[in-house]
Protein backbone atom coordinates (compact mmCIF):
# COMPACT_ATOMS: atom_id res chain seq x y z
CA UNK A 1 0.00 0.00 0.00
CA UNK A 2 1.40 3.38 -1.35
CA UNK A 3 -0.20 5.95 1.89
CA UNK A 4 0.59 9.81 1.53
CA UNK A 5 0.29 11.35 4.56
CA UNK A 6 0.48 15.46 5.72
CA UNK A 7 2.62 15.54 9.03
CA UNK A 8 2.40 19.16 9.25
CA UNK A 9 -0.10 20.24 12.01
CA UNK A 10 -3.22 22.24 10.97
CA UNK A 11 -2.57 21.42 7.24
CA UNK A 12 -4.24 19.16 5.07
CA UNK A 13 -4.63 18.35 1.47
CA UNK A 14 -7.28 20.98 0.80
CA UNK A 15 -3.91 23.83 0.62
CA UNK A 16 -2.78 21.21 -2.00
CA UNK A 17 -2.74 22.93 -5.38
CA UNK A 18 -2.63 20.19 -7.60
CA UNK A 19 -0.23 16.45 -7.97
CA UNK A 20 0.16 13.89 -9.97
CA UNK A 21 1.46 9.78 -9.20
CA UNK A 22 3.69 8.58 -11.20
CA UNK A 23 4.53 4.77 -11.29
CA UNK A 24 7.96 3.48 -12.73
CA UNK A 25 9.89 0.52 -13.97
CA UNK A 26 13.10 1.57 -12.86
CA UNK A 27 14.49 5.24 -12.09
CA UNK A 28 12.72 8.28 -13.17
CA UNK A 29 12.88 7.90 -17.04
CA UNK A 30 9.55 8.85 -19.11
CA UNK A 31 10.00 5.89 -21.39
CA UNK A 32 9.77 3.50 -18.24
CA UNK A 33 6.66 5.06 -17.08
CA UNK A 34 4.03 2.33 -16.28
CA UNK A 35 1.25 4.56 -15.61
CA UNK A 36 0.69 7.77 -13.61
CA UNK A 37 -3.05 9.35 -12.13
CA UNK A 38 -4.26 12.60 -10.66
CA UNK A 39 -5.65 11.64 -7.35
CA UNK A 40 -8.62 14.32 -7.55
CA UNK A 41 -9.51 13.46 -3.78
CA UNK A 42 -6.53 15.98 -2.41
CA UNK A 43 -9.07 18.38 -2.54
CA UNK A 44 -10.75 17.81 0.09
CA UNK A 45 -9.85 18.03 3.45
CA UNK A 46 -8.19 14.84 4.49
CA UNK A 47 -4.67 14.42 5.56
CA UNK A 48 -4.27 10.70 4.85
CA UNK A 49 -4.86 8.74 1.57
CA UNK A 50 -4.55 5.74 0.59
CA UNK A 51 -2.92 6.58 -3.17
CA UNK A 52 -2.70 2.69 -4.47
CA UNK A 53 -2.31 -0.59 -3.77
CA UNK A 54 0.62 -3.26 -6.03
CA UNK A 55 -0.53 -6.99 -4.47
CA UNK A 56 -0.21 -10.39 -5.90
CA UNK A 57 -3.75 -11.70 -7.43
CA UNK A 58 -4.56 -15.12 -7.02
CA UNK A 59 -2.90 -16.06 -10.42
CA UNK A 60 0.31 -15.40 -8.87
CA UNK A 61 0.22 -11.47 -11.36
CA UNK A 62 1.38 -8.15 -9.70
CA UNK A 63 -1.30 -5.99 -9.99
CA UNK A 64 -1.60 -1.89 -9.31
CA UNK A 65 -4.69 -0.77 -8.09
CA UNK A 66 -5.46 2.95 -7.57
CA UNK A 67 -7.52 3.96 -4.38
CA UNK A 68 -7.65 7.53 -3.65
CA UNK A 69 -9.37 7.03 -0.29
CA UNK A 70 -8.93 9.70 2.49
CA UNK A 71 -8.75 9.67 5.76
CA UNK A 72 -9.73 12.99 7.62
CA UNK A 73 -7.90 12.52 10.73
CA UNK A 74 -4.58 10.04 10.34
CA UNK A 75 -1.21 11.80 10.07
CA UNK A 76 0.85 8.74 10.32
CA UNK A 77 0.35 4.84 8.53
CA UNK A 78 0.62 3.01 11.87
CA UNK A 79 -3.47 4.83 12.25
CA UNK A 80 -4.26 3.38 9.40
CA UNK A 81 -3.82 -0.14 10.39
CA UNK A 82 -7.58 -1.30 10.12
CA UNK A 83 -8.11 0.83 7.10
CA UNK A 84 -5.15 -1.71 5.66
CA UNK A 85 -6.54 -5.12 6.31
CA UNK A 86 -9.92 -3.56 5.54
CA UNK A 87 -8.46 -3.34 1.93
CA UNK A 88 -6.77 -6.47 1.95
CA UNK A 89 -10.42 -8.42 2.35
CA UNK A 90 -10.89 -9.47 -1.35
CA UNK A 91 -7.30 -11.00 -1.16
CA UNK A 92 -7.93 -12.38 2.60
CA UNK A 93 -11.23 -12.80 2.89
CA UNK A 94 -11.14 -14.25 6.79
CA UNK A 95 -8.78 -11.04 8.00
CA UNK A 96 -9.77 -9.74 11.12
CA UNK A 97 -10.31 -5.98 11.52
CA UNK A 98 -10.13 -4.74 14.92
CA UNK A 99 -11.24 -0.75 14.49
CA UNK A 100 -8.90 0.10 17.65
CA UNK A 101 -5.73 -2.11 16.72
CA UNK A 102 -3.92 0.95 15.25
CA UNK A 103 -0.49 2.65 16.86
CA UNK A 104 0.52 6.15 16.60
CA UNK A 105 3.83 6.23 14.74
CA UNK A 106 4.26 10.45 16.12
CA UNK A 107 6.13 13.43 15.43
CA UNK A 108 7.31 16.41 16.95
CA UNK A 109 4.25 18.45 17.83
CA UNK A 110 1.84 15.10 17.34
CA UNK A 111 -0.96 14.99 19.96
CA UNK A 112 -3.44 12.03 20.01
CA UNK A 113 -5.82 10.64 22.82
CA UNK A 114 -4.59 7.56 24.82
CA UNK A 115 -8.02 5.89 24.23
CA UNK A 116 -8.26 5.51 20.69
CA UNK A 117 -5.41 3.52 20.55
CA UNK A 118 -5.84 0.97 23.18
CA UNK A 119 -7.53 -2.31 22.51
CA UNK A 120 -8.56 -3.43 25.49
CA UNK A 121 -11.91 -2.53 26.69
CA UNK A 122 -12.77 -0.73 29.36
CA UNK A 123 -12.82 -2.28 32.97
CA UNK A 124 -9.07 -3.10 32.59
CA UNK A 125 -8.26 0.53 33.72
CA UNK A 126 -10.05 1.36 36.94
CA UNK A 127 -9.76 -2.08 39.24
CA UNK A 128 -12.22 -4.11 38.95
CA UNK A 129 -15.49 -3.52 36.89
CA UNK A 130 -13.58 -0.71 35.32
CA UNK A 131 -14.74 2.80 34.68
CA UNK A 132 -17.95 2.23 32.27
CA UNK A 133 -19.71 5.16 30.90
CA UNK A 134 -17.76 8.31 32.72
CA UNK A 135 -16.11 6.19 34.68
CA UNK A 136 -12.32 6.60 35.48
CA UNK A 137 -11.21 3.88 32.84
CA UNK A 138 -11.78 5.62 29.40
CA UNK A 139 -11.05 2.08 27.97
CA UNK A 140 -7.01 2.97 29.14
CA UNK A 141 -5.12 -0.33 30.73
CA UNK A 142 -4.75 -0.39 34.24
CA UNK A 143 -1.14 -0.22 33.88
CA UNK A 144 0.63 0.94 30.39
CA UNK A 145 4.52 1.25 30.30
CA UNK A 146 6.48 4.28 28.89
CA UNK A 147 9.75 2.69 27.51
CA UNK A 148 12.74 5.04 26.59
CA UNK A 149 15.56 3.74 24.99
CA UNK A 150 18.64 5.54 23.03
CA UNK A 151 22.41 4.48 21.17
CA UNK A 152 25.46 5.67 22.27
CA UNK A 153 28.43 5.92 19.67
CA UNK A 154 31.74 6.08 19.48
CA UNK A 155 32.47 3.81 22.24
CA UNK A 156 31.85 6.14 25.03
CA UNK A 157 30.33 5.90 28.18
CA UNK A 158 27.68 8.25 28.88
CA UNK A 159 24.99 8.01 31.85
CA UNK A 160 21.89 8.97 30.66
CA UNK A 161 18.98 8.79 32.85
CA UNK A 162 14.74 9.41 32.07
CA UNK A 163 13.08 10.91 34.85
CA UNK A 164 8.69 12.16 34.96
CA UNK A 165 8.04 15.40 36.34
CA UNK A 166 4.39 15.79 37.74
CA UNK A 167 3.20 19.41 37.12
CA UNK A 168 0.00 20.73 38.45
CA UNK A 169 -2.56 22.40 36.04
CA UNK A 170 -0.54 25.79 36.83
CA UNK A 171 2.64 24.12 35.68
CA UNK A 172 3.55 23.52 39.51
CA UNK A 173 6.14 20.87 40.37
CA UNK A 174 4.86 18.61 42.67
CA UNK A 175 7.26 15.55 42.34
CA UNK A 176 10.08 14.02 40.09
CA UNK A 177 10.68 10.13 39.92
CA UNK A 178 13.77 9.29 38.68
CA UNK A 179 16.56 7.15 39.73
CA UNK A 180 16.71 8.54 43.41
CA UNK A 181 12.37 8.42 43.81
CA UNK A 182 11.43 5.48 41.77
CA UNK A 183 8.05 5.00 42.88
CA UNK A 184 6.28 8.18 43.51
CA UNK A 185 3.80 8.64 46.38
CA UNK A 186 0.78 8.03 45.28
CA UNK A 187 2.64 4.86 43.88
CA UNK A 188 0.74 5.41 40.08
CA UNK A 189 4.69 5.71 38.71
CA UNK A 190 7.46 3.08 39.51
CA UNK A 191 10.60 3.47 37.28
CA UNK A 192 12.74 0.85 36.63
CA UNK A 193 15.80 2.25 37.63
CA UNK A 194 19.08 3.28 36.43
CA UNK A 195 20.78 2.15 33.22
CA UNK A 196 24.35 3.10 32.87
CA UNK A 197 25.52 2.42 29.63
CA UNK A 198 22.54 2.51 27.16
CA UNK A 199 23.66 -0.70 25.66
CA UNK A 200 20.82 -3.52 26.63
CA UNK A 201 19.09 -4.70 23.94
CA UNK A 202 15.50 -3.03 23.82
CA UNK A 203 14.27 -0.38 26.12
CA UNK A 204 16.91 1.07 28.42
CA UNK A 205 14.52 2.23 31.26
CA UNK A 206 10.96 1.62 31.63
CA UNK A 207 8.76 3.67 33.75
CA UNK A 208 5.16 2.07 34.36
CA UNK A 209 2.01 4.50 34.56
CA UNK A 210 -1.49 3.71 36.91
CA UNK A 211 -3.18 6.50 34.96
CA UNK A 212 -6.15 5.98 36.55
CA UNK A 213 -4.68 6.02 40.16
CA UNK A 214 -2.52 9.12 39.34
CA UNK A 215 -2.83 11.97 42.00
CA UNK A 216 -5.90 14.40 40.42
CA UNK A 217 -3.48 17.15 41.31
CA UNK A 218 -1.33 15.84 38.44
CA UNK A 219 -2.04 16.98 34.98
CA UNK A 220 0.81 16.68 32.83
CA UNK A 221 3.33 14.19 32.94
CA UNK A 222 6.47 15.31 31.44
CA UNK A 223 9.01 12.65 30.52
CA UNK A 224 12.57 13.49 30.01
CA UNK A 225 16.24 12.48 28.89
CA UNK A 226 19.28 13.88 30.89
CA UNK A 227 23.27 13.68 30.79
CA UNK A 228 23.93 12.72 34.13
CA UNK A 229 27.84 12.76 33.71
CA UNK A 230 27.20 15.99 31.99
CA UNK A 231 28.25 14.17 28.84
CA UNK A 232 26.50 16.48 25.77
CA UNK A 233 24.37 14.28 23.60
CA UNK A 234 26.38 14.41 20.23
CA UNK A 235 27.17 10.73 20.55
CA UNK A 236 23.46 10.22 21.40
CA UNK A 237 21.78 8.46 18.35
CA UNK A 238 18.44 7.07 17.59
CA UNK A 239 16.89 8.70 20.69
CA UNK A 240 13.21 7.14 21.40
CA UNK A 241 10.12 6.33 23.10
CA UNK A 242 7.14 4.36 23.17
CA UNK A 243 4.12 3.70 25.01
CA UNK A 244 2.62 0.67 25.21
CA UNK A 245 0.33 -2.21 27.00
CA UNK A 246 2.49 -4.34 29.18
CA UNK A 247 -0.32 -6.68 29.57
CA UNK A 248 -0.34 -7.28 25.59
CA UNK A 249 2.76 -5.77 24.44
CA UNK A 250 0.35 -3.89 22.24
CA UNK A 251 2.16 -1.12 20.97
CA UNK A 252 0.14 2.58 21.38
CA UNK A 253 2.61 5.41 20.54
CA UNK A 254 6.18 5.56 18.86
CA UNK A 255 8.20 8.10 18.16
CA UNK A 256 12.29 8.34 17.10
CA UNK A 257 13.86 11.52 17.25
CA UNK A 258 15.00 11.74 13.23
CA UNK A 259 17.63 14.32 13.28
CA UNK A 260 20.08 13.58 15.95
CA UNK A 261 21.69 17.60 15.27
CA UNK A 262 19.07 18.58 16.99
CA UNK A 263 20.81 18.01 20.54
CA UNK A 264 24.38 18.34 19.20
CA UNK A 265 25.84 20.93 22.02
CA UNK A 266 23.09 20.02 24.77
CA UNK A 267 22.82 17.58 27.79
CA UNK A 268 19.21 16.84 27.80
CA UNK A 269 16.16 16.00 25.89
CA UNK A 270 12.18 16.63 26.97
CA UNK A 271 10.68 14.02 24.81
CA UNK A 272 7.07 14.09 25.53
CA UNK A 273 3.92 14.29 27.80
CA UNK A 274 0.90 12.74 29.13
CA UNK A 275 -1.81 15.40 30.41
CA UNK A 276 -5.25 15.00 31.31
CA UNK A 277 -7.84 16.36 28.76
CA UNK A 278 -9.04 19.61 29.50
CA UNK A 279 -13.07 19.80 30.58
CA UNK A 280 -13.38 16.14 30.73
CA UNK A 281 -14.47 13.96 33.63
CA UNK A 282 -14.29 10.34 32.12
CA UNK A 283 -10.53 10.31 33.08
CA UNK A 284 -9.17 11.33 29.89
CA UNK A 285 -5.21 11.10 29.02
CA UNK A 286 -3.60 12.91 25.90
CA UNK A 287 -0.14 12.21 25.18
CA UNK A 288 1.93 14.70 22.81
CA UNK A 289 5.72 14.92 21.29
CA UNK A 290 7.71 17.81 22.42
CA UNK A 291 11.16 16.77 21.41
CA UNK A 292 13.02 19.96 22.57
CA UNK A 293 16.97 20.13 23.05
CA UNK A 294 17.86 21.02 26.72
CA UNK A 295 20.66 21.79 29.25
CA UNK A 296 20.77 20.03 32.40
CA UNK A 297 22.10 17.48 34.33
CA UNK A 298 19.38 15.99 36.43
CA UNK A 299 15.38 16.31 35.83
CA UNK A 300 15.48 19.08 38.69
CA UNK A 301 17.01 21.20 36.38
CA UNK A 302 14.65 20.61 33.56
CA UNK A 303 11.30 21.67 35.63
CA UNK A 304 11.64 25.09 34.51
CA UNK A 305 12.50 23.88 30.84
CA UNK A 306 9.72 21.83 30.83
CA UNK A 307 6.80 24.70 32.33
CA UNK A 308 8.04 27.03 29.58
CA UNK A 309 7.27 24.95 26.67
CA UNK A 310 3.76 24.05 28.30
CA UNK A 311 2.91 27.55 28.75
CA UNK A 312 4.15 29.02 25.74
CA UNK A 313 3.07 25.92 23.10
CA UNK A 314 0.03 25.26 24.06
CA UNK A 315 -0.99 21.52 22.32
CA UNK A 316 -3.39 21.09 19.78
CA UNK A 317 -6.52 19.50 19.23
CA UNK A 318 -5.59 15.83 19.56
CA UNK A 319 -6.29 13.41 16.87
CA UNK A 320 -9.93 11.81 18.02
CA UNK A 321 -10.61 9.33 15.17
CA UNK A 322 -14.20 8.54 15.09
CA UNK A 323 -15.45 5.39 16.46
CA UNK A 324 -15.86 3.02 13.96
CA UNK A 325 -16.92 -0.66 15.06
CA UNK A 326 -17.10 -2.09 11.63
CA UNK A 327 -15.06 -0.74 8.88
CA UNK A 328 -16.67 -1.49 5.51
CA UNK A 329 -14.63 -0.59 2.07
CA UNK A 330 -15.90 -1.24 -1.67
CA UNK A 331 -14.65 -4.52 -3.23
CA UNK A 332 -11.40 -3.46 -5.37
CA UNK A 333 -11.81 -3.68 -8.80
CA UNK A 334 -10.97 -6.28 -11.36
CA UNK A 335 -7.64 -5.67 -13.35
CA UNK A 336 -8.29 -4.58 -17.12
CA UNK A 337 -5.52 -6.63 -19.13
CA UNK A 338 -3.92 -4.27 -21.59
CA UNK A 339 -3.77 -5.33 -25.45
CA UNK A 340 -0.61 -6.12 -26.65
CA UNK A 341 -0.94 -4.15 -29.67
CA UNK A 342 -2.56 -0.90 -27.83
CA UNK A 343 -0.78 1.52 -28.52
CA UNK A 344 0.38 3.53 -24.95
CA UNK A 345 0.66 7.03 -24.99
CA UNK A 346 3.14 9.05 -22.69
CA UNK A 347 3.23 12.62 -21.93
CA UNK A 348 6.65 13.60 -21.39
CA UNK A 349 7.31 14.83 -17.75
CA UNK A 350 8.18 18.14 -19.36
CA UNK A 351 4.79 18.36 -20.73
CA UNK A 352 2.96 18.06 -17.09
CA UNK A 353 2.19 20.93 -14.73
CA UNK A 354 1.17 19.61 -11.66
CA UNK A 355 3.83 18.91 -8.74
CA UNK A 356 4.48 14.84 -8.80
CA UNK A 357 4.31 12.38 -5.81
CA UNK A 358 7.08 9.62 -6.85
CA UNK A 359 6.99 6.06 -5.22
């Protein structure tokens, strides 16, 4: 599946003049052009689409489908995971679509609801029974794990610790767990502890979230990257995190800082958030990507980093896909077998206008 996606907040396809696909044999040379389309559905409003699909038929033949389906609220493939197998039905006919299994493959400045992309039902977040209908569950986990891993190169040794800083909805600190305070009081946050050299396979700490039993004082959750040996992160590569079900291992938000420049010169990295939803009593979690560059060598001396971004970049809507509990797509059409002696006619790429999308 060929998915074009706009990863730019508050833009979407409708600012999109005009493009063109173009499909290719081999590198970009007109006279290798297999076919090429004008997916008309950019102007609307979407910021996901499903451009076309190349799949084996049952006769063994590759054949290229064009879709031009949009999605109005996906910025990133790993939400469009039901959408997938939904279009994979006439090829599996048995596939199972789950309207919740997606994952939210983030960027810096992405903001989505913790809800929409957990699979488990409510009544596994709240004890036993769960929340319900404005209950404190929201269909959340009882437990969910924030992992944080990064690379160090060049053969040094660098002792980087993650820490969570509880802020109050005035941006008050009201308690840090990190290495020192693993479990904090309310004992909703137990960190795993310290990992000196960043080399273990996987996650290199793990801190484990009770959203449900967090302190209602708490609303955001601000979890950061620091330098304890005062070591700047140049040598720092592949810098990550991810939230996910411990219970499942069901993945529910990734996100890999892409340019390591970015904290070339500093000692510290705020990497994201979990906050409660504004006006909301059904226990509500959003969780955003801040990915800023700081200086410091403990999370004590990122509080202040950390309240300045929140007050000054306010987050934006989150992405609330609606819910959909049986996703139902058109059967994909037949393939049209070309003549041999048909004559094909290409438009040199000198000859076309519009701005291309190449695959």
């Amino acid at each position: 599946y060929f998915i074009l996606t706009m990863a730019t907040p508050n833009f979407t396809f409708g600012q999109v003049k005009s493009a063109r696909v173009k499909i290719y044999k081999n590198d970009h040379n007109v006279r290798d052009m297999i076919c090429s389309f004008v997916p008309h559905e950019l102007a609307n409003n979407g910021t996901a689409m499903f451009l076309c699909r190349l799949a084996r038929n049952f006769g063994g033949d590759w054949v290229l489908t064009p879709i031009e389906d949009t999605d109005e609220y996906a910025r990133d493939f790993g939400s469009l995971i039901p959408e997938i197998k939904s279009y994979t039905r006439d090829l599996v006919p048995d596939i199972q679509v789950d309207p919740s299994e997606r994952v939210a493959i983030l960027r810096k400045g992405g903001t989505i609801r913790v809800r929409d992309y957990c699979s488990r039902g409510a009544g596994t977040a709240g004890g036993e029974g769960g929340g319900g209908d404005g209950g404190p569950a929201s269909g959340i986990p009882e437990w969910l794990t924030m992992g944080l891993a990064w690379d160090v190169t060049n053969g040094k040794f660098i002792d980087l610790d993650a820490s969570v800083i509880c802020l109050d909805e005035n941006f008050q600190n009201l308690e840090i767990i990190f290495f020192r305070h693993l479990v904090s009081n309310d004992g909703s946050i137990r960190h795993s502890g310290d990992e000196r050299e960043g080399d273990a396979v996987g996650d290199d700490e793990k801190i484990r979230l009770a959203l449900s039993q967090v302190s209602p004082q708490v609303k955001y959750l601000g979890f950061v990257i620091n330098s304890f040996s005062g070591h700047e992160l140049d040598d720092v590569s592949q810098a990550s995190c991810h939230l996910f079900d411990p219970a499942t291992n069901e993945q529910i938000v990734k996100y890999t800082l892409s340019n390591a420049e970015e904290v070339n010169g500093y000692t510290a990295l705020v990497l994201g958030c979990l906050y409660r939803a504004d006006n909301d009593n059904n226990g509500d979690w959003n969780f955003r990507i801040i990915a800023e560059a700081a200086q410091g060598r403990t999370a004590h001396e990122l509080v202040d980093e950390l309240q300045r971004f929140l007050r000054t970049h306010p987050p934006q809507p989150p992405c609330v896909p609606p819910p959909e509990p049986e996703i139902v797509v058109n059967a994909m059409p037949d393939a049209v077998p070309l003549e041999q002696e048909e004559e094909i006619v290409v438009v040199p790429a000198s000859q076309l206008s519009e701005p291309e999308i190449r695959l």
